[in-house]
N, C-alpha and C. Protein backbone atom coordinates (compact mmCIF):
# COMPACT_ATOMS: atom_id res chain seq x y z
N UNK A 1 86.13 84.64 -97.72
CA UNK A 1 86.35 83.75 -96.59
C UNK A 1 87.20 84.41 -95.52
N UNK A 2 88.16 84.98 -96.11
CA UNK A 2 89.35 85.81 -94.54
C UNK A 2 88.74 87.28 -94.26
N UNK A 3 87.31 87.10 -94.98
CA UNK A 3 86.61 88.32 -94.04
C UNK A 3 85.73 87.87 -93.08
N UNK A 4 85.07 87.02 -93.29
CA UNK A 4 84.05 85.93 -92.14
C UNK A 4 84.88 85.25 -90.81
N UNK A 5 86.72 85.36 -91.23
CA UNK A 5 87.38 84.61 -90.20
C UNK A 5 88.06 85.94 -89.14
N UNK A 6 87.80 86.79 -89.78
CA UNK A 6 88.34 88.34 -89.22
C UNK A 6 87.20 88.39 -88.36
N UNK A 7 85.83 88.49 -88.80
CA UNK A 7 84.65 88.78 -87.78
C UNK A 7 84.58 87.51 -86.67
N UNK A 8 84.78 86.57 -86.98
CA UNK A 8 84.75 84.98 -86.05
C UNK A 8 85.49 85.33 -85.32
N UNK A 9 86.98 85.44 -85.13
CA UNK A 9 87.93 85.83 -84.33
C UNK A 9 87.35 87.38 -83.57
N UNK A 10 86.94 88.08 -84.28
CA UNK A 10 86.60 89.34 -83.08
C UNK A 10 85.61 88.47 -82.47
N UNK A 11 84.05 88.25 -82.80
CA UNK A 11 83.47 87.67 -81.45
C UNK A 11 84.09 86.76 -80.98
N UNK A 12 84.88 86.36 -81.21
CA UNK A 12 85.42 85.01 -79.97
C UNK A 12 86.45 85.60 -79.41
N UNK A 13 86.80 86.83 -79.21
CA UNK A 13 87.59 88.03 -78.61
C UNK A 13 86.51 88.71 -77.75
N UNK A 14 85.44 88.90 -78.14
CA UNK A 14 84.80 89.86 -77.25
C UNK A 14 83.58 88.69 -76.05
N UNK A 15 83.50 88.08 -76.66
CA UNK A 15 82.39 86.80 -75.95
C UNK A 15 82.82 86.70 -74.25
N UNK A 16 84.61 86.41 -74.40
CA UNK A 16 84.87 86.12 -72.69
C UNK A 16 85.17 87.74 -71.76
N UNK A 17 85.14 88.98 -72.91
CA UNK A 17 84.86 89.99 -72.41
C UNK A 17 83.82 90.62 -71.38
N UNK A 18 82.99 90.38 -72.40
CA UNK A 18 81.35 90.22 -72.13
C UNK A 18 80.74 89.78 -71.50
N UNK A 19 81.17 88.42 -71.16
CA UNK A 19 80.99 87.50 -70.28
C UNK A 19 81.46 87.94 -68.38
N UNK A 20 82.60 88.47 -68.52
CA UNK A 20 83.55 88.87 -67.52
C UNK A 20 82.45 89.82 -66.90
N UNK A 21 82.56 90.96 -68.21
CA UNK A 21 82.20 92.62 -67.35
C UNK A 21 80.31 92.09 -67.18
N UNK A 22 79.68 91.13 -67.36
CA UNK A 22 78.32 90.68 -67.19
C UNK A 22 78.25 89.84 -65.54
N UNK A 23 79.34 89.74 -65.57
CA UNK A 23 79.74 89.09 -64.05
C UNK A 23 80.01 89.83 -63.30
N UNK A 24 80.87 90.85 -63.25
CA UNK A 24 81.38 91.60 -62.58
C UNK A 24 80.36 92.71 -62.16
N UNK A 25 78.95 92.72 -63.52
CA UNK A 25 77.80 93.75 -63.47
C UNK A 25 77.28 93.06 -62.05
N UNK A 26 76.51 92.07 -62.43
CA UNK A 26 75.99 91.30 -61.58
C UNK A 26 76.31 90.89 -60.07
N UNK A 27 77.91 90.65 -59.85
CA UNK A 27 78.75 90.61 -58.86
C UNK A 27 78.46 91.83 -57.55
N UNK A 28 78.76 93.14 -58.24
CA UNK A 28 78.28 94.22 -58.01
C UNK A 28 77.07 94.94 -57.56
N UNK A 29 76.18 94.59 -58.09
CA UNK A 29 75.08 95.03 -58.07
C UNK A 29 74.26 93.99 -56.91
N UNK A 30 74.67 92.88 -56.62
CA UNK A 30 73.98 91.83 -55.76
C UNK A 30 74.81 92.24 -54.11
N UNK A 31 76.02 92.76 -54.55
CA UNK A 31 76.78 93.03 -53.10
C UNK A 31 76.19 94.35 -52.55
N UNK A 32 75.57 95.39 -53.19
CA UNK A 32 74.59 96.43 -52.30
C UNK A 32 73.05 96.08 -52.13
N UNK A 33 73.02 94.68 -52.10
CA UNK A 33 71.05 94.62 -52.17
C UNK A 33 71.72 93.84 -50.40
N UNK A 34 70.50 93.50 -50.18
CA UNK A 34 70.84 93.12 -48.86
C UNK A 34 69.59 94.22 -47.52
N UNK A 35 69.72 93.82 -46.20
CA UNK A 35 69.74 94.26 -45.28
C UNK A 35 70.86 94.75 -44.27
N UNK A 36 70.92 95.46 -43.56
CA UNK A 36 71.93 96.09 -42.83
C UNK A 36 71.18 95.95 -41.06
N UNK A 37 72.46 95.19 -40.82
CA UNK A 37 71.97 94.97 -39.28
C UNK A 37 73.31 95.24 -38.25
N UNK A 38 73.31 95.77 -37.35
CA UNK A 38 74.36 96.07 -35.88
C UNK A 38 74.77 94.76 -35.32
N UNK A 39 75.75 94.77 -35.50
CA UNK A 39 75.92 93.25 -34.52
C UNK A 39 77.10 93.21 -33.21
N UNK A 40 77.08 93.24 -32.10
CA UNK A 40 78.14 93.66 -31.44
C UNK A 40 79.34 92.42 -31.70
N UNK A 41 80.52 92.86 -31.25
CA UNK A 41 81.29 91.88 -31.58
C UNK A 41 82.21 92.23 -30.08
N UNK A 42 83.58 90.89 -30.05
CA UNK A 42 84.69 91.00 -29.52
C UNK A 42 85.21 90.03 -29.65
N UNK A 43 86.17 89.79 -29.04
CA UNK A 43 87.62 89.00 -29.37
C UNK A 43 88.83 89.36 -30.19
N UNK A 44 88.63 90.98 -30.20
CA UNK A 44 89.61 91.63 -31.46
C UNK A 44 91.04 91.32 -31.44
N UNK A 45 91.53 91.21 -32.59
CA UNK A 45 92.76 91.19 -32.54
C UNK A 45 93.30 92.51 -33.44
N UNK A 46 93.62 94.41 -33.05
CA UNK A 46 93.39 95.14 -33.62
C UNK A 46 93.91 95.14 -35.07
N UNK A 47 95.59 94.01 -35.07
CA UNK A 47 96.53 94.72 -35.71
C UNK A 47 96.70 93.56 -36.85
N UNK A 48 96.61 92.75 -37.75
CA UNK A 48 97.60 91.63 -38.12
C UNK A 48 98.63 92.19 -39.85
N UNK A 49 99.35 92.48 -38.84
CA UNK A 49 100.32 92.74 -39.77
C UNK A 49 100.43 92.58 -41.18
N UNK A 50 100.31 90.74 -41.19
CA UNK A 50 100.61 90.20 -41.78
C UNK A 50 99.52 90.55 -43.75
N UNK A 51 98.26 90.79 -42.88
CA UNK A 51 97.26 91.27 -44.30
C UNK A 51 96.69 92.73 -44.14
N UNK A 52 97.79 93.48 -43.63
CA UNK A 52 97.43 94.92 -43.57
C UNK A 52 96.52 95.36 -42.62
N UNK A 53 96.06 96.50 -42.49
CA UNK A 53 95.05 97.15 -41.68
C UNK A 53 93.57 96.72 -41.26
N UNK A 54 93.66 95.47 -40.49
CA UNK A 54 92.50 95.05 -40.23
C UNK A 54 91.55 94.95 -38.92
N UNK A 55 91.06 94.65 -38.66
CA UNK A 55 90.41 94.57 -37.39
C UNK A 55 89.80 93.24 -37.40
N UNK A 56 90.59 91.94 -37.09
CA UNK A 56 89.90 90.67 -36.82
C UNK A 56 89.04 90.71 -35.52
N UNK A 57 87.53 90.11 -35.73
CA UNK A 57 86.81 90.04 -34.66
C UNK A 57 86.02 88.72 -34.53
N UNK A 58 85.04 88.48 -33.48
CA UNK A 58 84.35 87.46 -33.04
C UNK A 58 82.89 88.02 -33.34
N UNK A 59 82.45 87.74 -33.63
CA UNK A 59 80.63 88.05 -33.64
C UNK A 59 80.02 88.21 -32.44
N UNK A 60 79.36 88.35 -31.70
CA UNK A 60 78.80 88.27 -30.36
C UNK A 60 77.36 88.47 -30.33
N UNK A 61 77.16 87.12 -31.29
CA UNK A 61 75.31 87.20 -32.12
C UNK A 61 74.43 87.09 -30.51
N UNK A 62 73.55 88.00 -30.34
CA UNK A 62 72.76 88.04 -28.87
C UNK A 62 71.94 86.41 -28.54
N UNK A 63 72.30 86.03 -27.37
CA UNK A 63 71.92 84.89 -27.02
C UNK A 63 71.71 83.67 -27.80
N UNK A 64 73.18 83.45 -28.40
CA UNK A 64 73.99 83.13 -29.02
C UNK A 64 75.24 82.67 -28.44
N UNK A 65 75.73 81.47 -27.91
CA UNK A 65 76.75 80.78 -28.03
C UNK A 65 77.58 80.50 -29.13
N UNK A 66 78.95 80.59 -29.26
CA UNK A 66 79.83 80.57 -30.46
C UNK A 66 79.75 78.98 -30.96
N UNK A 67 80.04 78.35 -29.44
CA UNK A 67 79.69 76.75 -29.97
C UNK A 67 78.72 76.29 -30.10
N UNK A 68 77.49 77.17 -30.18
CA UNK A 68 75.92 76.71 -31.07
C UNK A 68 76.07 76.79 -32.24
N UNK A 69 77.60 77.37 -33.22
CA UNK A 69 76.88 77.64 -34.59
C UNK A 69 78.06 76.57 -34.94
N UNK A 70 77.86 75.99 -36.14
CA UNK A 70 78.77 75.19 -36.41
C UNK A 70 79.89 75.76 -37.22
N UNK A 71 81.08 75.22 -37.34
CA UNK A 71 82.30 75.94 -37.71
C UNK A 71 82.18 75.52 -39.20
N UNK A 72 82.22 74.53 -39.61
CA UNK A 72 82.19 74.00 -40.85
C UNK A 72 81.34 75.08 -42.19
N UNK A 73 82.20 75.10 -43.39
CA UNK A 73 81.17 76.05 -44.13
C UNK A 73 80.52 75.39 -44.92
N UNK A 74 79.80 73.83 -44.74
CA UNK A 74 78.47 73.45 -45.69
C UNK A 74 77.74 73.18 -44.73
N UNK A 75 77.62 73.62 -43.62
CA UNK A 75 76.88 73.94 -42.50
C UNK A 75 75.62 73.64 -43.13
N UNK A 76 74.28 72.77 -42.55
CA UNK A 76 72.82 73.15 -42.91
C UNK A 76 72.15 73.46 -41.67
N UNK A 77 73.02 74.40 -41.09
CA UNK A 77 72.46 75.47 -40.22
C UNK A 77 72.67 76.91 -40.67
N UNK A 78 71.21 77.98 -40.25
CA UNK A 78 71.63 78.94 -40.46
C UNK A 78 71.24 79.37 -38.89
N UNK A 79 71.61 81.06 -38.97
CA UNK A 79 71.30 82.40 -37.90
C UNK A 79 69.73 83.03 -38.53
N UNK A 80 69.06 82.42 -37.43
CA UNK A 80 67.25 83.20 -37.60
C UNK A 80 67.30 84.05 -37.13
N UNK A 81 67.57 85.53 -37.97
CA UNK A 81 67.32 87.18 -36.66
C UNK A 81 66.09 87.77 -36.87
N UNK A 82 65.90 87.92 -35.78
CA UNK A 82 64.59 89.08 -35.83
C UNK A 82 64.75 90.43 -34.90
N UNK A 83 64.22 91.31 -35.71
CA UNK A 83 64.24 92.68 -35.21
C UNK A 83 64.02 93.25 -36.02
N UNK A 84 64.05 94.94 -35.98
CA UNK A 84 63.76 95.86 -36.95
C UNK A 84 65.31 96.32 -37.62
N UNK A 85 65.49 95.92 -38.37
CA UNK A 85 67.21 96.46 -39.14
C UNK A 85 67.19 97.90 -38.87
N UNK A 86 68.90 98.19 -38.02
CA UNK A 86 69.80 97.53 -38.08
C UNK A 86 69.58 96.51 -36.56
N UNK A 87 68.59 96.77 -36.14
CA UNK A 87 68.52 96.25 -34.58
C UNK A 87 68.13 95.01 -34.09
N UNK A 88 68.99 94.28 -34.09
CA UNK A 88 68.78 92.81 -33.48
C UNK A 88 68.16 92.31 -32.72
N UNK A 89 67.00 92.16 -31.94
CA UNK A 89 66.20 91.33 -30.89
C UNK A 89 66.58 90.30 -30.40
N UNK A 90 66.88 89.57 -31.48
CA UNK A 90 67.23 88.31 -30.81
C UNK A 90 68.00 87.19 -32.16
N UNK A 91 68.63 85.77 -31.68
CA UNK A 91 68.86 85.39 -32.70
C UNK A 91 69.05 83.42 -32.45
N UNK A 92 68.91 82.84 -33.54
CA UNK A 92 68.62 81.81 -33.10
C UNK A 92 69.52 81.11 -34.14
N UNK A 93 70.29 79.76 -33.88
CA UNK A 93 70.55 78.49 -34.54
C UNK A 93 69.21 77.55 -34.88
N UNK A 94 69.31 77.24 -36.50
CA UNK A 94 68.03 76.66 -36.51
C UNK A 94 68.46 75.60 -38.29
N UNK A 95 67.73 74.66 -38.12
CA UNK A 95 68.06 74.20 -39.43
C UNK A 95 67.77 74.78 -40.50
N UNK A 96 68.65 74.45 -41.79
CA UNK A 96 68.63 75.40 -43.16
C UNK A 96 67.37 75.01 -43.60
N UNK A 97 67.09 74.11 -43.68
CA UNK A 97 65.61 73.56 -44.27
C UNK A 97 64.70 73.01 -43.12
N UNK A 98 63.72 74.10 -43.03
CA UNK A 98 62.39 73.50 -41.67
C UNK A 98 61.28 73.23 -42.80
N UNK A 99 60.93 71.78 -41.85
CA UNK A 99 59.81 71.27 -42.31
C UNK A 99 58.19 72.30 -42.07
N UNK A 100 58.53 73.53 -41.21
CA UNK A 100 57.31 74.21 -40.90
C UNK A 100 57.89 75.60 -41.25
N UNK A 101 57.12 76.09 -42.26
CA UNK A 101 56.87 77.24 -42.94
C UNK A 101 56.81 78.82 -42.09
N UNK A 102 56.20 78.64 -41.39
CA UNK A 102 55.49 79.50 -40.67
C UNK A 102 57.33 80.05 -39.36
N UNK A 103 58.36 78.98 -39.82
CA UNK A 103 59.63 78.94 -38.79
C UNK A 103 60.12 80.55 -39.76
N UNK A 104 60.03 79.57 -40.71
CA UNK A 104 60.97 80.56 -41.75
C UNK A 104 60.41 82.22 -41.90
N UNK A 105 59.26 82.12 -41.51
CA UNK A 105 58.78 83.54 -41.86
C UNK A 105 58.82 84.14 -40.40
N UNK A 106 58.99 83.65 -39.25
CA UNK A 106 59.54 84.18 -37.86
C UNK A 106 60.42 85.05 -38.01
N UNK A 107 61.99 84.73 -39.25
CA UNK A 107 62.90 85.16 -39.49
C UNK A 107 62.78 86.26 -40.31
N UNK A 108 63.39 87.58 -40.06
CA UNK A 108 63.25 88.96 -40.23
C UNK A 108 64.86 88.58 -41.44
N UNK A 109 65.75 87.94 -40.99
CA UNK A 109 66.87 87.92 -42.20
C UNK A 109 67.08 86.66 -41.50
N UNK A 110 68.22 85.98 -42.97
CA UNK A 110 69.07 84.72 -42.20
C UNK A 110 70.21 84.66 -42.64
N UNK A 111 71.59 84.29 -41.68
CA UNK A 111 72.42 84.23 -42.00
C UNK A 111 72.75 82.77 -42.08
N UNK A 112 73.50 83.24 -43.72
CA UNK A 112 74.21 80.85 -44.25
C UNK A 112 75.44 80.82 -43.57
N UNK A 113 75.85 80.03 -43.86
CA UNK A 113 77.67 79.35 -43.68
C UNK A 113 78.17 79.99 -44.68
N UNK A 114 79.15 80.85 -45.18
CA UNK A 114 79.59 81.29 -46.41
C UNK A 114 80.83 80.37 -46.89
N UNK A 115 81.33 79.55 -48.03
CA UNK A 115 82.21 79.12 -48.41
C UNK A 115 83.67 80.01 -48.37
N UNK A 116 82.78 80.77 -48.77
CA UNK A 116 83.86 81.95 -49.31
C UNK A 116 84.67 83.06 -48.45
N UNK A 117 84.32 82.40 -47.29
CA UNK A 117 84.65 83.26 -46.25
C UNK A 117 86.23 83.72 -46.13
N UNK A 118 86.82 85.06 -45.40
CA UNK A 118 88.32 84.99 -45.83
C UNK A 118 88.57 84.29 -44.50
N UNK A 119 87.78 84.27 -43.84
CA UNK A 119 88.86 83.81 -42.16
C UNK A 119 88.99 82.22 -41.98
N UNK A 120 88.80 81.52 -43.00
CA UNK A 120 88.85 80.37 -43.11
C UNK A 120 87.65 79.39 -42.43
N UNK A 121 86.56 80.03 -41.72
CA UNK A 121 85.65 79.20 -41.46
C UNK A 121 84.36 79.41 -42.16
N UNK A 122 83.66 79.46 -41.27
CA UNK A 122 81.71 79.63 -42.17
C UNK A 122 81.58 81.32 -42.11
N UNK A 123 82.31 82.15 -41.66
CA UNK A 123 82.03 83.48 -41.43
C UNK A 123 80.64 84.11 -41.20
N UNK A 124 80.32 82.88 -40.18
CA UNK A 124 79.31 83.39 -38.97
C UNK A 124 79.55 83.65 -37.57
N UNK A 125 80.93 82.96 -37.23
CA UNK A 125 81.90 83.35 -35.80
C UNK A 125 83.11 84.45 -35.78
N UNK A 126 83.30 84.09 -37.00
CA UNK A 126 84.37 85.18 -36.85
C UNK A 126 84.69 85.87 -38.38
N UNK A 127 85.14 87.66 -38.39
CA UNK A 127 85.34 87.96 -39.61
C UNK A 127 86.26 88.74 -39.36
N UNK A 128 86.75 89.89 -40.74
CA UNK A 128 87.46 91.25 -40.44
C UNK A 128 87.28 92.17 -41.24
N UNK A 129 87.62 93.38 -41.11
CA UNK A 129 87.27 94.70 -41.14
C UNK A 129 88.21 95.58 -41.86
N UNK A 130 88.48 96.33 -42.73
CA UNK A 130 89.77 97.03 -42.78
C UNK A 130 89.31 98.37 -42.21
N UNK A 131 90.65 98.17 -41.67
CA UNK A 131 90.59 99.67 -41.02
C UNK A 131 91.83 101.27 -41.51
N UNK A 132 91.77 102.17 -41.64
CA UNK A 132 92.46 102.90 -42.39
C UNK A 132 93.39 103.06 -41.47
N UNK A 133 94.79 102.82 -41.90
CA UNK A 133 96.13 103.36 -41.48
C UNK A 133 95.64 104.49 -40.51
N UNK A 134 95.31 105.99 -40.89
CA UNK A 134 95.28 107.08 -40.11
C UNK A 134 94.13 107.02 -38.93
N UNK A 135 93.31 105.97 -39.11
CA UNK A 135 92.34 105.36 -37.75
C UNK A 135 92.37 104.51 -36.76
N UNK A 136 93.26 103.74 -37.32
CA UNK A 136 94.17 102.48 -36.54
C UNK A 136 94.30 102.64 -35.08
N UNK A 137 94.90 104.27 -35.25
CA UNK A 137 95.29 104.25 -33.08
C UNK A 137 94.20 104.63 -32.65
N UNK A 138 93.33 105.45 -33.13
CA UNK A 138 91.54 105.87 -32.80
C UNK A 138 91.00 104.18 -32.36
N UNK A 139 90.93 103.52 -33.71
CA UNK A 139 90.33 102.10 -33.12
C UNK A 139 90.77 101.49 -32.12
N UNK A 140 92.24 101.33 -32.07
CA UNK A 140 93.40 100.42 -31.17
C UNK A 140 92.27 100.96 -29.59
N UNK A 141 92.70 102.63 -28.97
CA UNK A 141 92.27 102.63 -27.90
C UNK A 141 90.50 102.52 -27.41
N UNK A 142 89.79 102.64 -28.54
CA UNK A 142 88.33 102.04 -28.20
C UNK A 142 88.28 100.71 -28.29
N UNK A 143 88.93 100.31 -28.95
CA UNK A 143 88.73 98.32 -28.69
C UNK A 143 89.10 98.01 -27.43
N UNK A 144 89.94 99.08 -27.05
CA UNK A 144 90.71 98.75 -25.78
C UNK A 144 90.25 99.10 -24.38
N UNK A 145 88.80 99.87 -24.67
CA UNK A 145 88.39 100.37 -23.43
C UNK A 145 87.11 99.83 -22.72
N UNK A 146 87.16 98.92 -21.93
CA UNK A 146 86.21 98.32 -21.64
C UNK A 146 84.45 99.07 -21.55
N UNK A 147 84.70 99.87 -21.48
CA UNK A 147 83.63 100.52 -21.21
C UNK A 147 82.63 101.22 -22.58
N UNK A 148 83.77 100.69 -23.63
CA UNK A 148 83.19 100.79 -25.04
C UNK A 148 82.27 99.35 -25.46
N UNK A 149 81.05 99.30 -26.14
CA UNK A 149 81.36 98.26 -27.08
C UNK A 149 81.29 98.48 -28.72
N UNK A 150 81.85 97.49 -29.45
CA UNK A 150 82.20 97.46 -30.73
C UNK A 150 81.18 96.73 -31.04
N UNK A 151 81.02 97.53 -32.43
CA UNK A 151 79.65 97.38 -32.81
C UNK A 151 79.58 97.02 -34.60
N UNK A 152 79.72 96.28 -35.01
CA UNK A 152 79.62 95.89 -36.58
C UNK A 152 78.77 96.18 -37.45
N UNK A 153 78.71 97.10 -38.26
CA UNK A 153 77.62 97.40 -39.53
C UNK A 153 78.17 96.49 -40.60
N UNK A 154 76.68 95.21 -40.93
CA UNK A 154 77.16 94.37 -41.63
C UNK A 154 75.90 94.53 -42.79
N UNK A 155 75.87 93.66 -43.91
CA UNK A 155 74.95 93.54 -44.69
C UNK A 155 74.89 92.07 -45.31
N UNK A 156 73.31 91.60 -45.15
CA UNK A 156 73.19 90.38 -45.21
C UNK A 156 72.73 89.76 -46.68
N UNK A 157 72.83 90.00 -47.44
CA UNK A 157 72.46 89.72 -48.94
C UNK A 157 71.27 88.87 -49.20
N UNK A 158 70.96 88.62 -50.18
CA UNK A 158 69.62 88.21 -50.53
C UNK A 158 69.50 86.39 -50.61
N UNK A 159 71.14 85.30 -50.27
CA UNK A 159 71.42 84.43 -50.52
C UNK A 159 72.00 83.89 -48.97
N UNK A 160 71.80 85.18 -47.96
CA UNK A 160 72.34 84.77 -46.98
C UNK A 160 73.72 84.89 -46.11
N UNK A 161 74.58 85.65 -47.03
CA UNK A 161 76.02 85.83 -47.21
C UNK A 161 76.37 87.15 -46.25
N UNK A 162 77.24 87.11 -45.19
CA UNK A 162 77.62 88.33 -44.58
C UNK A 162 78.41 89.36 -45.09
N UNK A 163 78.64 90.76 -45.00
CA UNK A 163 79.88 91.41 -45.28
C UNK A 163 79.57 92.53 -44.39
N UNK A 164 80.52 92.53 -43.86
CA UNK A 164 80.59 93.69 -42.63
C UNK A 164 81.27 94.96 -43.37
N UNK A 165 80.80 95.49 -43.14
CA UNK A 165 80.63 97.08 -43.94
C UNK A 165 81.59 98.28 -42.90
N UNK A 166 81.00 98.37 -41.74
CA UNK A 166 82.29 99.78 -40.72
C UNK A 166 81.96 99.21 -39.09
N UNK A 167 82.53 99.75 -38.84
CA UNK A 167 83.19 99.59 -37.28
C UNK A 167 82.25 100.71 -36.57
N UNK A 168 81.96 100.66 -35.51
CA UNK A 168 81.66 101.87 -34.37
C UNK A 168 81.41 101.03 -33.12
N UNK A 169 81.10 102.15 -32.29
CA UNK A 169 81.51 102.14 -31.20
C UNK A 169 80.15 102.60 -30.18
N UNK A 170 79.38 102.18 -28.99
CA UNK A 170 78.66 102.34 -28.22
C UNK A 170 79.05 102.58 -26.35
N UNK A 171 78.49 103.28 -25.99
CA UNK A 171 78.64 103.13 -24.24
C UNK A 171 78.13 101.48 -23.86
N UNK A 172 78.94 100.58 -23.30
CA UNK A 172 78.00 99.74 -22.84
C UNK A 172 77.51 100.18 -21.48
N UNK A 173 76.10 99.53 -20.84
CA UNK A 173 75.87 99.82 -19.97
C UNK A 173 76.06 99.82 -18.87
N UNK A 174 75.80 100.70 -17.66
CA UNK A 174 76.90 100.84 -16.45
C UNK A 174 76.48 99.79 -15.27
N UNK A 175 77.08 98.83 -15.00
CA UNK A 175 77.05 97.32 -14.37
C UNK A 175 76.18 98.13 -13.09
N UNK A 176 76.59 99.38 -12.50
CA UNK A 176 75.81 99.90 -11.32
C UNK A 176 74.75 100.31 -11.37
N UNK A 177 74.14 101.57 -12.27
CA UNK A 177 73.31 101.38 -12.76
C UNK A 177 71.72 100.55 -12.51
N UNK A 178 72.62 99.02 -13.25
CA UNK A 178 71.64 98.01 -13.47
C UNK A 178 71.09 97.76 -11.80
N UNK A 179 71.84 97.86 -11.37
CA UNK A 179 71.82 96.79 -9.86
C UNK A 179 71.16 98.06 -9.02
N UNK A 180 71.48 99.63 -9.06
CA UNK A 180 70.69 100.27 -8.31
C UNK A 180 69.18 99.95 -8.93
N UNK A 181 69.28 99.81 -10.28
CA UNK A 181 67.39 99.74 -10.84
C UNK A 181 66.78 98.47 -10.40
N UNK A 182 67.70 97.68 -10.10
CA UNK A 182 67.21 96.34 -9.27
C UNK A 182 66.57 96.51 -7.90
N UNK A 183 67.44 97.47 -7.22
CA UNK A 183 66.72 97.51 -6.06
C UNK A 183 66.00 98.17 -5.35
C-alpha cells in the first residue's frame, strides 16, 4: 500500500507540471503564428519612467478615426484590413459578427478588442514597445523629427490579438512635392 501512495503522490506532483509547461508549449507557439503588418503610429510618449524603456504610442490605423473604434475591451467591433502584409491599403470598423459572408472574406486580417491589453484599453488605439536603454536617444530624436514617420511592426494572431513586435522609421512625404505634382 505505501508503494501505490509513493506513485499517487508523484503523479499528483507532476500533473500541475505538465499541465503548466503544456500551456506555456502552446502559449508560445500560438504567439509566432500570426500575420505581420506596418502600421504607422503617433502620439508618442518616448520615455515612461515609471515601467522602464518604452515607447507608448497611438495607432494611426489609415482612414481610420480613433473615435471610430470603440475603447471598451468586449468591444463587438473589430479592424477589417486589407492589403498585401506587411502593407496596409486600407482599414475599416465593422461588426464582429456580419450577417454577410462574403464581408468577412473582404478582410485580408482582423483585428479584436484584446482583454488583455497592458495599456488598459482594447489595444486597438493605443499600445507600447520596449525599447533598449542604448537606443532610447536614437528613438527619442526620430520620434522627434517631423519629417520622420514611425512605423510599427506588429503581428496579428490567428484569434485576432495584436503584439507589436519593433519600431522603425520612414521619410514621410514632402508636403511640396505633392502640390508641385498637383499642378
Amino acid at each position: 500500500m505505501n508503494q501505490y501512495r509513493r506513485l499517487f503522490l508523484l503523479i499528483a506532483l507532476l500533473i500541475p507540471v505538465l499541465g503548466m509547461g503544456l500551456t506555456w508549449f502552446l502559449s508560445e507557439r500560438e504567439s509566432h503564428q500570426g500575420t505581420e503588418w506596418d502600421v504607422p503610429i503617433a502620439g508618442y510618449d518616448p520615455r515612461d519612467l515609471l515601467r522602464g524603456h518604452y515607447v507608448q504610442f497611438r495607432y494611426d490605423w489609415p482612414a481610420v478615426e480613433e473615435e471610430d473604434i470603440p475603447i471598451w475591451s468586449r468591444s463587438p467591433k473589430i479592424l477589417c484590413i486589407r492589403g498585401a502584409a506587411p502593407d496596409i491599403i486600407s482599414v475599416e470598423v465593422q461588426d464582429e459578427i456580419s450577417s454577410d459572408p462574403a464581408v468577412d472574406l473582404a478582410c485580408d486580417a482582423t483585428a479584436r478588442a484584446n482583454p488583455w491589453s497592458e495599456e488598459g484599453d482594447n489595444g486597438l488605439t493605443r499600445d507600447r514597445i520596449y525599447v533598449p536603454q542604448e537606443a532610447a536617444g536614437d528613438y527619442d530624436r526620430k520620434l522627434a523629427d517631423p519629417k520622420l514617420q514611425a512605423i510599427v511592426r506588429v503581428r496579428i494572431n490567428n484569434r485576432g490579438f495584436i503584439t507589436p513586435l519593433s519600431l522603425s522609421f520612414q521619410s514621410r512625404p514632402d508636403e511640396n512635392s505633392d502640390q508641385d505634382a498637383a499642378e
